[in-house]
Protein backbone atom coordinates (compact mmCIF):
# COMPACT_ATOMS: atom_id res chain seq x y z
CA UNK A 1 -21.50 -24.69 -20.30
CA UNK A 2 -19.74 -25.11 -23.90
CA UNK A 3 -23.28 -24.44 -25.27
CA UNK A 4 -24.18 -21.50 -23.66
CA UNK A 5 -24.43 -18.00 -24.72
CA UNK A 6 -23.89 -14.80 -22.37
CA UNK A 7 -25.27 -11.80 -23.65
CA UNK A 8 -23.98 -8.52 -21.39
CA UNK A 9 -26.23 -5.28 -21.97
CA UNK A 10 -23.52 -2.98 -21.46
CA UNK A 11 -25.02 0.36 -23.66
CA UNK A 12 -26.60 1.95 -20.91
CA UNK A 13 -26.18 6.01 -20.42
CA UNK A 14 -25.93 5.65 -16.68
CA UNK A 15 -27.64 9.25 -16.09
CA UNK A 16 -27.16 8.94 -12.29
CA UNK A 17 -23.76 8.32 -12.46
CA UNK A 18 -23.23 11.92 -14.06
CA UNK A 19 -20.46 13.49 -14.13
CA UNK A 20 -18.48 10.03 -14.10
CA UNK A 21 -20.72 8.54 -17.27
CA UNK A 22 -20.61 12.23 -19.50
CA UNK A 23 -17.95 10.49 -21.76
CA UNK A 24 -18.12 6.87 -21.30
CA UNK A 25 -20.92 4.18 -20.97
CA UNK A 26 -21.76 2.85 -17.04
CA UNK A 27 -19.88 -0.22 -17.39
CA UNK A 28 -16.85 1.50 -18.94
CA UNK A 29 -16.92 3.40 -15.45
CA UNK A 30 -13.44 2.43 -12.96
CA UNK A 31 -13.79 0.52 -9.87
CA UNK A 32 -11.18 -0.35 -7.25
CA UNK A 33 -8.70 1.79 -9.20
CA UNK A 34 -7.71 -0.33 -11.70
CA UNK A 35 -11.04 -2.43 -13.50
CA UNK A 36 -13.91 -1.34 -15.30
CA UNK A 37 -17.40 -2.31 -14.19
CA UNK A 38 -17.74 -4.68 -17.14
CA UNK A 39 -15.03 -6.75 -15.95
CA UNK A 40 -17.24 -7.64 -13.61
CA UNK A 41 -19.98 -9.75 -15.81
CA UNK A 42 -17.37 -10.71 -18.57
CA UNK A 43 -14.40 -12.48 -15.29
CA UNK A 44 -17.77 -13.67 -13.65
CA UNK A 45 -18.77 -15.53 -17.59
CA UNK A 46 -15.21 -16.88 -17.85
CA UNK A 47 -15.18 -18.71 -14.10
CA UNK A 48 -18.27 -19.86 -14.94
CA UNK A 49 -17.26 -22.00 -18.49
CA UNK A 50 -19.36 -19.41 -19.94
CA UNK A 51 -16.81 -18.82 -23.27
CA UNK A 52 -19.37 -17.20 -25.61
CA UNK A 53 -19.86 -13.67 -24.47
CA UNK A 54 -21.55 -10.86 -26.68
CA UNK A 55 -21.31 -7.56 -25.42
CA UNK A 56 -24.39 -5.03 -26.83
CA UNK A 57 -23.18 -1.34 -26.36
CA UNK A 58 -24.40 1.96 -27.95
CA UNK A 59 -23.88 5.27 -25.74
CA UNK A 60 -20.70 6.82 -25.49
CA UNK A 61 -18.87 2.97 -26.50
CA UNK A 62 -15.67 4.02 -27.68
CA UNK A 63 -13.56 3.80 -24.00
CA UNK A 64 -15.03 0.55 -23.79
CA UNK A 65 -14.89 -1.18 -27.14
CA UNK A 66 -10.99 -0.13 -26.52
CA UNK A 67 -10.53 -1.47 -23.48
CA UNK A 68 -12.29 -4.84 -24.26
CA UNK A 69 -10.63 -5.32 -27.06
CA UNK A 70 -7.14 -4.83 -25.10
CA UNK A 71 -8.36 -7.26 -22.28
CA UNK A 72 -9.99 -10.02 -23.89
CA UNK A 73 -8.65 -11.59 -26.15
CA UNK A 74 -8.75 -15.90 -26.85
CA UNK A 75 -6.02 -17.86 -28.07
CA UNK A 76 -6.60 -20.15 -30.88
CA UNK A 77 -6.88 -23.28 -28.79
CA UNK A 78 -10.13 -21.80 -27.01
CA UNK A 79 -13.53 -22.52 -27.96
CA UNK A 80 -14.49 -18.82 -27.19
CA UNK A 81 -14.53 -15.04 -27.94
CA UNK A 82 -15.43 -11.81 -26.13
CA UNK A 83 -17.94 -10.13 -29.30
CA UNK A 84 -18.51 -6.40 -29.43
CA UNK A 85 -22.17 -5.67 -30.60
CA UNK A 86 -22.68 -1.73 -31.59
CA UNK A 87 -25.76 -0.51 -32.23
CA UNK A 88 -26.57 -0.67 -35.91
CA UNK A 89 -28.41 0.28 -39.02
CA UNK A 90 -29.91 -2.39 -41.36
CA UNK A 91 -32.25 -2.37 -44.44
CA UNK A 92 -34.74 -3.18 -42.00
CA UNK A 93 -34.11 -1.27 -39.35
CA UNK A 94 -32.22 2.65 -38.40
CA UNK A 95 -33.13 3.26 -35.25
CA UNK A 96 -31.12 3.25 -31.91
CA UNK A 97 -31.68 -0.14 -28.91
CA UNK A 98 -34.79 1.27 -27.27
CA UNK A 99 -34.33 -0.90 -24.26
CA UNK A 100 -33.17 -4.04 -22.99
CA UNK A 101 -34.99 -6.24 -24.93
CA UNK A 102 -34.82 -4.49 -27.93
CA UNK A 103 -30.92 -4.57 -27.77
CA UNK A 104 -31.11 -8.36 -27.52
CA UNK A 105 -33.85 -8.47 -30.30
CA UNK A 106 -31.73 -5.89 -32.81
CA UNK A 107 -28.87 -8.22 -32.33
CA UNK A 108 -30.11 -12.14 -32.71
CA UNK A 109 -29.01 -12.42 -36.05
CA UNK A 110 -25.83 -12.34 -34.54
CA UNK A 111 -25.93 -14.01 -30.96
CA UNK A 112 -28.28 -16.73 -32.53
CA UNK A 113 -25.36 -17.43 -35.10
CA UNK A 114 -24.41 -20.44 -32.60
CA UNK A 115 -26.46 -22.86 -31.57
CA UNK A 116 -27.25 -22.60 -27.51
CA UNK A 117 -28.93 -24.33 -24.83
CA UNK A 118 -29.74 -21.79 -23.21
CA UNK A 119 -29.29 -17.64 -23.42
CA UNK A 120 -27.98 -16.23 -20.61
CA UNK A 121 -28.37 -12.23 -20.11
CA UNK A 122 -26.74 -9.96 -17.77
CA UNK A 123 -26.63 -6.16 -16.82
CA UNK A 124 -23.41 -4.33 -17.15
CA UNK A 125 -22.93 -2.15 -14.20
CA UNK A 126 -23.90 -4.25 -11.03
CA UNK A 127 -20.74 -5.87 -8.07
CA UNK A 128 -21.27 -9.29 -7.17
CA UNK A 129 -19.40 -13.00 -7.70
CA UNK A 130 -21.61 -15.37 -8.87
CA UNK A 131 -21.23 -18.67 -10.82
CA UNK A 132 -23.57 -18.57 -13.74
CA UNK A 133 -23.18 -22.67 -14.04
CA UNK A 134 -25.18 -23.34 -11.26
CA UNK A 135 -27.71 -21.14 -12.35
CA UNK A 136 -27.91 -23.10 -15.51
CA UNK A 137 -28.36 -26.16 -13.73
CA UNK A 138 -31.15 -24.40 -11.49
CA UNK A 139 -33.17 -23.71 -14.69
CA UNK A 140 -32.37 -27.00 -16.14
CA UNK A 141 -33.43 -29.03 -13.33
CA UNK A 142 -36.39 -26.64 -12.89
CA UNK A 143 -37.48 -27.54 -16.72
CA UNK A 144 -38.18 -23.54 -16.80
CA UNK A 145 -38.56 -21.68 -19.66
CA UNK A 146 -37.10 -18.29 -17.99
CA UNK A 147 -35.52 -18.21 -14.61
CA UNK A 148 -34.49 -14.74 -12.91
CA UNK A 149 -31.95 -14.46 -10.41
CA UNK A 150 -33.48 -13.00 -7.30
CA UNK A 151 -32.28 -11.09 -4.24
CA UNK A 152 -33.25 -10.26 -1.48
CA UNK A 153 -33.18 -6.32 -0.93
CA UNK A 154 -34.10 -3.99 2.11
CA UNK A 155 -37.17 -1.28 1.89
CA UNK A 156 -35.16 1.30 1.05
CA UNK A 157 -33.83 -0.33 -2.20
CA UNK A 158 -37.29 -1.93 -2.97
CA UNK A 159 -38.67 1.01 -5.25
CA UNK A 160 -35.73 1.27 -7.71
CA UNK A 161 -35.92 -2.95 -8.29
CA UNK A 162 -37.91 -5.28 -10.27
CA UNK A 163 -39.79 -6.71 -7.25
CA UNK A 164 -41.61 -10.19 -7.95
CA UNK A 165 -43.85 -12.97 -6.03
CA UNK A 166 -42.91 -16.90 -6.51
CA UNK A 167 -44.64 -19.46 -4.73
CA UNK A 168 -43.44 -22.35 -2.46
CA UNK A 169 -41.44 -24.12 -5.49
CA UNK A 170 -39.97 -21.04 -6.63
CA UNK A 171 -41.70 -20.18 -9.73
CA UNK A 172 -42.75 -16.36 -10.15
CA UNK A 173 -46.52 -15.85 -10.27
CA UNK A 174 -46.58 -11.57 -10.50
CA UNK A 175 -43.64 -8.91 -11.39
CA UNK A 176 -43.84 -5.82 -11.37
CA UNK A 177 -40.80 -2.79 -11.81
CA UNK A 178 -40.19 -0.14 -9.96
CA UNK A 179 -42.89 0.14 -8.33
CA UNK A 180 -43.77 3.66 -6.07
CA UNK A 181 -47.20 2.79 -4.54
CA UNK A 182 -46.06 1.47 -1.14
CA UNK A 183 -49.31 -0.97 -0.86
CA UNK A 184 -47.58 -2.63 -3.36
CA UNK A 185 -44.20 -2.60 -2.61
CA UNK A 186 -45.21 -4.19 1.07
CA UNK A 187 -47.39 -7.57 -1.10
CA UNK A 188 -43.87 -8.05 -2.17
CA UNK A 189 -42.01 -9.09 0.52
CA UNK A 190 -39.50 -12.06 0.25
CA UNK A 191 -41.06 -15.04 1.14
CA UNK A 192 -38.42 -16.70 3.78
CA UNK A 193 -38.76 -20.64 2.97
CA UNK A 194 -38.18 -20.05 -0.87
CA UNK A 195 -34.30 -19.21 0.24
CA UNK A 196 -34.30 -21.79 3.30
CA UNK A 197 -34.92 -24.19 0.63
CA UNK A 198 -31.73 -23.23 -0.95
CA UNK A 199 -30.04 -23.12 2.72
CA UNK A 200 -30.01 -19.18 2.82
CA UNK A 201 -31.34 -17.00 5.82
CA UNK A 202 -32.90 -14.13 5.58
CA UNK A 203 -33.46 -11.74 8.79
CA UNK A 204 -36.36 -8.65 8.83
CA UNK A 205 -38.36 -7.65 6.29
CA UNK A 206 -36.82 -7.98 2.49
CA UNK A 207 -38.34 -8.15 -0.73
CA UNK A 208 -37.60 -10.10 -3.97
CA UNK A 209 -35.95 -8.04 -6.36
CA UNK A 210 -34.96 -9.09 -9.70
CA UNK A 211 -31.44 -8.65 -10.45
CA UNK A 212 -31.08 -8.75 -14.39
CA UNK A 213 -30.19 -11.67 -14.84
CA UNK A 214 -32.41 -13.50 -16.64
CA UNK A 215 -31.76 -17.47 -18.41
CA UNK A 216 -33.78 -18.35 -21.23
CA UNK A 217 -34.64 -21.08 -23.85
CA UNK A 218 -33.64 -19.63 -27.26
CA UNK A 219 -36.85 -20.56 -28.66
CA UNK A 220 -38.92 -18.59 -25.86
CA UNK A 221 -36.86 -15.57 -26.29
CA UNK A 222 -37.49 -15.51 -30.06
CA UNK A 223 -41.03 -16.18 -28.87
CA UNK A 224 -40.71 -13.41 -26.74
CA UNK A 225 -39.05 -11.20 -28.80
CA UNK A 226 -41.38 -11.07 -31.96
CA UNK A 227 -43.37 -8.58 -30.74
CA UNK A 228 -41.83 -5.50 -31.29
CA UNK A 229 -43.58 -3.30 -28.80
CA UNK A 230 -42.04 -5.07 -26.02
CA UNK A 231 -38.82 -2.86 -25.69
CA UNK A 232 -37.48 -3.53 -21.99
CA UNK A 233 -37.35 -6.73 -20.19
CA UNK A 234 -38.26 -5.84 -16.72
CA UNK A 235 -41.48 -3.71 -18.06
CA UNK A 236 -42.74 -6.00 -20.56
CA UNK A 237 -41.25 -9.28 -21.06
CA UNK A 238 -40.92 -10.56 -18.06
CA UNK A 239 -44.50 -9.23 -16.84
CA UNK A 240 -45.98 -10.79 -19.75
CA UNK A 241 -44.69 -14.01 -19.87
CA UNK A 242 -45.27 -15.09 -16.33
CA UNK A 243 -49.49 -16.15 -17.43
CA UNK A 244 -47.59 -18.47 -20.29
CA UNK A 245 -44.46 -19.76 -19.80
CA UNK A 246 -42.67 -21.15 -16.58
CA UNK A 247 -40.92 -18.74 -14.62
CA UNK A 248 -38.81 -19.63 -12.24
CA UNK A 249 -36.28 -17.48 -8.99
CA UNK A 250 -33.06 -18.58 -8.66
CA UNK A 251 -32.53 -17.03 -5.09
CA UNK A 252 -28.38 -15.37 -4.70
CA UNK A 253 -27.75 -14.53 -1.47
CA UNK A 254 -23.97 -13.50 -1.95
CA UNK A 255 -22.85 -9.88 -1.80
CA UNK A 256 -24.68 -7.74 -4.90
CA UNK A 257 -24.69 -3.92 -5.55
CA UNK A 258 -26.54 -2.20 -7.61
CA UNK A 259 -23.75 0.43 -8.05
CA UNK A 260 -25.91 2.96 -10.74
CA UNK A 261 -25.72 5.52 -8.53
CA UNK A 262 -22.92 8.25 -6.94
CA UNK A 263 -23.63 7.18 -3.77
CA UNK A 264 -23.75 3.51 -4.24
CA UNK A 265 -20.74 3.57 -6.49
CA UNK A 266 -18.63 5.72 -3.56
CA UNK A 267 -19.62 3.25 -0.84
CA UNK A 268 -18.76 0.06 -2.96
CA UNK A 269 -15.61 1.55 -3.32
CA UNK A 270 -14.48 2.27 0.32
CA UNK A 271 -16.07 -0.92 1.24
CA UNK A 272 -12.66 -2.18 -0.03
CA UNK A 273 -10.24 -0.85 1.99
CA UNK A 274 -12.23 -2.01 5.39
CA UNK A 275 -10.57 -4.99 7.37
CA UNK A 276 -12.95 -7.80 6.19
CA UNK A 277 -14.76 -6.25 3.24
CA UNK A 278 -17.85 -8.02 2.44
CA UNK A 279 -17.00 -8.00 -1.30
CA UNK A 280 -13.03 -9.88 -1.54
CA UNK A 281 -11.01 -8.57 -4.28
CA UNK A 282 -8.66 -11.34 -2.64
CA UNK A 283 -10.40 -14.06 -3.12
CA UNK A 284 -8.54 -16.88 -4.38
CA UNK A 285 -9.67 -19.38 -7.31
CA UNK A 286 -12.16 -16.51 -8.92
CA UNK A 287 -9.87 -13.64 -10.20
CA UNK A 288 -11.74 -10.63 -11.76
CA UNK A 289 -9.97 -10.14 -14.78
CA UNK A 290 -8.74 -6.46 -16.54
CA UNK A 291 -6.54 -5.10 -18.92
CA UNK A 292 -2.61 -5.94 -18.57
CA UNK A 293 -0.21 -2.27 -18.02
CA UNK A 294 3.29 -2.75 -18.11
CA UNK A 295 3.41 0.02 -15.18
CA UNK A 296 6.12 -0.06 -12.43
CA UNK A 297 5.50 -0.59 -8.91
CA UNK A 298 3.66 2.14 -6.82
CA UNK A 299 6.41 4.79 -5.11
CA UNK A 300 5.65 5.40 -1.45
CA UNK A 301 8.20 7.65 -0.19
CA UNK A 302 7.42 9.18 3.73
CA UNK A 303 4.27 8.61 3.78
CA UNK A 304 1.08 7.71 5.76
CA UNK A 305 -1.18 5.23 4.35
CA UNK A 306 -4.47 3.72 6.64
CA UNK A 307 -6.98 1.28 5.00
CA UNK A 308 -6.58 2.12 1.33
CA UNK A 309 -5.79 0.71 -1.77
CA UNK A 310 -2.92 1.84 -4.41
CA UNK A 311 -2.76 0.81 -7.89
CA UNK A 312 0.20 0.17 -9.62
CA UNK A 313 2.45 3.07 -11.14
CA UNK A 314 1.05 5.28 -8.42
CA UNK A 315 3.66 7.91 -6.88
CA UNK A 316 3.06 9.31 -3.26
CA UNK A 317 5.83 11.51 -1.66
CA UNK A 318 4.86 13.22 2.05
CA UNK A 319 1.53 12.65 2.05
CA UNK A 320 -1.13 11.47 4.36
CA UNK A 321 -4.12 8.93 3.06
CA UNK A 322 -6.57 7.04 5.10
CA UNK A 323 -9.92 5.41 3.86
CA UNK A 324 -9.30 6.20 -0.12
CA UNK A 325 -8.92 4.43 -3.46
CA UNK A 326 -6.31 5.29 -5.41
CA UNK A 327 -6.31 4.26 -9.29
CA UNK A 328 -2.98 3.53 -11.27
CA UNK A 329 -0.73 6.14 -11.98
CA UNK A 330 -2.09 8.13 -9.25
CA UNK A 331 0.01 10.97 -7.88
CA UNK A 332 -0.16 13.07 -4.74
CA UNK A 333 2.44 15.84 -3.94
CA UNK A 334 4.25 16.62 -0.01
CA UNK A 335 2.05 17.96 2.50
CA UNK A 336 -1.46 17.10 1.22
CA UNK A 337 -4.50 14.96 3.15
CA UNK A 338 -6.57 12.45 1.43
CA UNK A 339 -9.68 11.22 2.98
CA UNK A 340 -12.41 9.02 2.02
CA UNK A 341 -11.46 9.77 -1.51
CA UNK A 342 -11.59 7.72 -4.81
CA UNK A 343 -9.02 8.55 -6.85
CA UNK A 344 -9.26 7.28 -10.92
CA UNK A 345 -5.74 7.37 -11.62
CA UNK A 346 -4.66 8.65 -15.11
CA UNK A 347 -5.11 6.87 -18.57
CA UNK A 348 -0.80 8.11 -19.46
CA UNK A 349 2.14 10.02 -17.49
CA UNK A 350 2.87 13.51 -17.72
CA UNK A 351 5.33 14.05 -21.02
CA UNK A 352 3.55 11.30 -22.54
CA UNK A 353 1.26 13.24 -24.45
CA UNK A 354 1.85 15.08 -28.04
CA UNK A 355 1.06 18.66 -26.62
CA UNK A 356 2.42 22.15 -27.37
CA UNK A 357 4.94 24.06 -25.03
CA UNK A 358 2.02 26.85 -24.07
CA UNK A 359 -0.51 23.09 -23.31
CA UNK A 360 2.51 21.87 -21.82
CA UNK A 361 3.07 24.88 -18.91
CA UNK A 362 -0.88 25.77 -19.26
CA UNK A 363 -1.28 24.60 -15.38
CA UNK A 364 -0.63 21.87 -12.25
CA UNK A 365 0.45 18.63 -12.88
CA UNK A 366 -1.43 15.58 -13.31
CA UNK A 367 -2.65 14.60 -9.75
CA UNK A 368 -2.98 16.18 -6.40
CA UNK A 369 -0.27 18.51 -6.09
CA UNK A 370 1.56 19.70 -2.86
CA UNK A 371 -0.49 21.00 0.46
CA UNK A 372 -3.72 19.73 -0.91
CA UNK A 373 -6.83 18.85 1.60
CA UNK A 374 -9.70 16.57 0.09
CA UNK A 375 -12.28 15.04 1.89
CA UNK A 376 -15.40 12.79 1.03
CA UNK A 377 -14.68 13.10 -3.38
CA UNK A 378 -14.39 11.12 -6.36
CA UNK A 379 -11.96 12.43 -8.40
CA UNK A 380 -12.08 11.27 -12.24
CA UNK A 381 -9.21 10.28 -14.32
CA UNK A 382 -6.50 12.75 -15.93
CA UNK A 383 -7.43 15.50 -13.55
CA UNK A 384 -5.05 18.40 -12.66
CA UNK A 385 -4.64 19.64 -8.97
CA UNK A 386 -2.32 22.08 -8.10
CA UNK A 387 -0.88 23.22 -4.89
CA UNK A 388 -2.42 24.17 -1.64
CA UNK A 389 -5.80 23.19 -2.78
CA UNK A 390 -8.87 22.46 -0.75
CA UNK A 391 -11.84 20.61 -1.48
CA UNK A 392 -14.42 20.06 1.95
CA UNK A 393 -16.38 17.40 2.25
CA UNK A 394 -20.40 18.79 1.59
CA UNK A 395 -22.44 16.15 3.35
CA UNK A 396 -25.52 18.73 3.58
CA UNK A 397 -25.53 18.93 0.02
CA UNK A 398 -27.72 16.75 -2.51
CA UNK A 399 -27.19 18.08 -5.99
CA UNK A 400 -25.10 21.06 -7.03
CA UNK A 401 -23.64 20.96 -10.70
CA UNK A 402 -20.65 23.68 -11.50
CA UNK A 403 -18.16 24.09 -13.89
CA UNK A 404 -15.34 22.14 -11.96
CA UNK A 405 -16.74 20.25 -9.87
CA UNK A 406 -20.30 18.49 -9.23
CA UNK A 407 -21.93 17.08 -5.57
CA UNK A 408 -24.32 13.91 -6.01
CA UNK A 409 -25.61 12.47 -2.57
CA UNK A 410 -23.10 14.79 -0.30
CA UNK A 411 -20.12 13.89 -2.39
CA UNK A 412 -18.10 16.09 -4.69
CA UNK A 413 -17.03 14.74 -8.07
CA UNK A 414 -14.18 16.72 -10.34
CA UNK A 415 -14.58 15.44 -13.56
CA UNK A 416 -12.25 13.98 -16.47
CA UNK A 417 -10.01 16.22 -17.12
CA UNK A 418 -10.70 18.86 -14.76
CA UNK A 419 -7.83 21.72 -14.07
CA UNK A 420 -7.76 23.72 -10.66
CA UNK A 421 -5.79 25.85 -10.21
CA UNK A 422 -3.44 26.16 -7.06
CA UNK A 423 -5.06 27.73 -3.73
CA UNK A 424 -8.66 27.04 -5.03
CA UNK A 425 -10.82 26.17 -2.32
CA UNK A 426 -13.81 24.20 -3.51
């Protein structure tokens, strides 16, 4: 794997992730309390030998260009770097990435620098463990010029994939994205001996969805890539190349989200805390790595905890918590009820900040204060709670946006930075 390239396509604006992506990227989004989304790819890159990883970003970067630049970092006896790729102007160029493939094509002068085997390109916002090495060998062995790792998804999920055919020997002979017409999202069903092959089962009806990851020959995605007007991947590229050049599935049957949504990204997360979650943070031998925080151990002090997580440098006094998340440096006050809730934890500690005396005493604490009862919410990082606040949990509700709080698929998001007051009952 010393001469492969990963190339992570982590500049996305993650629109359906609002309010959690209005001031950082999708990938720069938490998860499980404590990592970032991109963590995800990048840990997944280094278990797999993969040691030359570009990142391409562009919307709202900053958070993560800071955090990957305090996680990632080589020593001088490894053959390796984590790269940061910002959108840029040139003499040639002054626009913004207009897609995926124009990201990758804005950007060769750089990730072509080294010489590769082959390219390897991944999305920036999906959950899964997967060892990129063997799907090297799979397009190796295959002699493909382009394979795409495949997956087999439910109906439900079909319509917002990249849904594709392959024949008996696995190479893809139609692909189409996104599809809505449902004639044509039922010709795509996955065809069951393509994963038996690779000793996976599949039970009911599922179709092949693509799930950006794509491996290519350098020379085919220069190929690929001189036409201009091909902007995104899954609409152009990959459609177009399938009547030329070899395309082959590598089918993954491991646990994979696609987490671009509030209500995918709230489910992933309680997933966690069940008995046998299907996605193993514990997992030995493949560690998801994150950024290092010299914080102190989490304070628990009479207090009832059920199935949930607690990040370090957390402090919980009198409270009761069952089925949540919380993120590090979390705080809830005596008296208050957490349920199914995702805490974000806090980027600092109260009195860490340079603020004013009147900023200072403006309002609550950070955290959930005392007397507090939350239900069914996602509560963003460095938000202030006061006392004897309640927030239901809204179930019947699909989209409401307001100035404290928003509701995406039945559940309430409070926003970075957010300050309510005490007794407000959302």
């Amino acid at each position: 794997m010393k001469n492969v390239t990963a190339i992570i396509l982590g500049g996305g604006r993650g629109t359906r992730l609002f309010p959690l992506t209005l001031e950082r990227s999708k990938p720069a989004v938490g998860f499980a309390g404590k990592y970032r989304l991109i963590d995800i790819p990048i840990s997944n890159c280094i278990n797999s030998g993969l040691k030359k990883v570009f990142v391409l970003t562009q919307f709202l970067s900053a958070s993560m260009h800071r955090h990957i630049m305090q996680t990632y970092a080589f020593d001088t006896f490894t053959d390796g770097f984590v790269d940061i790729l910002a959108a840029e102007q040139t003499p040639d160029r002054d626009a913004w990435f207009q897609g995926t493939s124009d990201a990758v094509r804005a950007t060769m002068n750089h990730t072509m620098y080294y010489d590769s085997d082959e390219i390897v390109i991944l999305g920036g916002d999906h959950l899964y463990r997967m060892d990129y090495s063997e799907l090297v060998r799979h397009h190796r062995k295959t002699g493909a010029d382009i394979t795409l790792g495949v997956y087999p998804v439910v109906r439900d999920e079909a319509s917002r994939m990249g849904l594709l055919k392959a024949d008996d020997q696995g190479e893809v002979v139609e692909f189409v994205e996104k599809p809505t017409d449902e004639d044509v999202i039922n010709s795509f069903k996955a065809p069951t001996r393509l994963f038996a092959d690779h000793g996976i089962t599949v039970e009911g009806d599922k179709y092949l969805a693509s799930m950006g990851i794509y491996v290519f020959k350098p020379s085919v995605l220069r190929e690929l890539l001189a036409d201009e007007n091909k902007t995104d991947f899954g609409k152009e590229v990959i459609p177009d190349s399938i009547a030329e050049k070899k395309v082959v599935a590598y089918p993954f049957a491991g646990y994979w989200r696609d987490i671009g949504t509030i209500g995918a990204f709230f489910e992933s997360n309680l997933e966690l805390v069940r008995t046998d979650p299907e996605f193993n943070l514990y997992q030995g031998g493949w560690p998801f790595y994150t950024r290092t925080r010299s914080l102190p151990p989490s304070s628990i002090i009479n207090s009832e905890i059920n199935n949930s997580l607690v990040s370090e440098g957390s402090y919980v006094v009198g409270a009761t918590i069952s089925n949540s998340v919380l993120g590090i440096r979390s705080r809830v006050g005596e008296g208050s009820v957490l349920k199914d809730v995702i805490m974000q934890g806090n980027d600092f500690y109260d009195g860490e900040q340079s603020l004013s005396d009147e900023e200072q005493n403006k309002g609550p604490l950070l955290g959930v204060g005392k007397n507090c009862h939350i239900e069914r919410c996602i509560i963003d990082k460095n938000v202030h709670i006061g006392d004897n606040v309640t927030i239901k949990a809204r179930p019947e509700v699909d989209d409401y946006e307001g100035e404290r709080r928003w509701i995406r698929d039945g559940i309430t998001v409070i926003p970075k930075g957010t300050v309510i007051a005490s007794g407000t009952e959302l």
